[in-house]
Protein backbone atom coordinates (compact mmCIF):
# COMPACT_ATOMS: atom_id res chain seq x y z
CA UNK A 1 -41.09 19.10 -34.33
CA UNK A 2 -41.60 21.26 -37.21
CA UNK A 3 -39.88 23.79 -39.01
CA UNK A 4 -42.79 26.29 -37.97
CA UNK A 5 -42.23 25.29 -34.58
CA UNK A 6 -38.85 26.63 -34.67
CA UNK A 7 -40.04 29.70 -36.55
CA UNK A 8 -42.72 29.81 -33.63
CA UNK A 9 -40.52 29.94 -30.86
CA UNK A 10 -38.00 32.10 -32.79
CA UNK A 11 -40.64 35.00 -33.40
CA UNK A 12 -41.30 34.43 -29.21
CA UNK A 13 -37.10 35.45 -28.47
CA UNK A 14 -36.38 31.70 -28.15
CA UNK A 15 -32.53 31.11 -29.04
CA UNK A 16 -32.22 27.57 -28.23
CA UNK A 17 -33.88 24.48 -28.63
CA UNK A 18 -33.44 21.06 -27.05
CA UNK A 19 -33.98 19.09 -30.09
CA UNK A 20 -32.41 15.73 -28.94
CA UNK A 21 -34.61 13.52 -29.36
CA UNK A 22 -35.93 14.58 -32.94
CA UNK A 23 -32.36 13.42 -33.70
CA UNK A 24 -32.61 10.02 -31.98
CA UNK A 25 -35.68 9.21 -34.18
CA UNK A 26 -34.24 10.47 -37.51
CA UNK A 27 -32.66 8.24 -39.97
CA UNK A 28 -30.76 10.57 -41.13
CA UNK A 29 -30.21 13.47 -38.40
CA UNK A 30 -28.14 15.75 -40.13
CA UNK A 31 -31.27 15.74 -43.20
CA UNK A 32 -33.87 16.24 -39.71
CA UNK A 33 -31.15 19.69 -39.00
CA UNK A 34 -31.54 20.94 -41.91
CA UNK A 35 -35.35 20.22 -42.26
CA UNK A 36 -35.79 21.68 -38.58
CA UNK A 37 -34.22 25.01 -39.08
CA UNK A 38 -34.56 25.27 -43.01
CA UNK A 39 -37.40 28.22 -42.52
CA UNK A 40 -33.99 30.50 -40.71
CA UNK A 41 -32.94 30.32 -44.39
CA UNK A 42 -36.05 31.54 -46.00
């Protein structure tokens, strides 16, 4: 749900996500993209 999350799970050898319904609930889901994985750019 959070770009920690991702960061989380990515420090644990996770490699994908099912982020599906994050999008659903988004207004804007390519903005909720870039929010969720903005911390791989960091």
């Amino acid at each position: 749900r959070t770009p920690a999350d991702v960061a989380l799970l990515r420090a644990a050898g996770v490699q994908a996500f099912l982020v599906g319904e994050a999008f659903m609930r988004a207004a804007d889901p390519g903005a909720e993209l870039a929010r969720l994985f903005a911390v791989e750019r960091a």
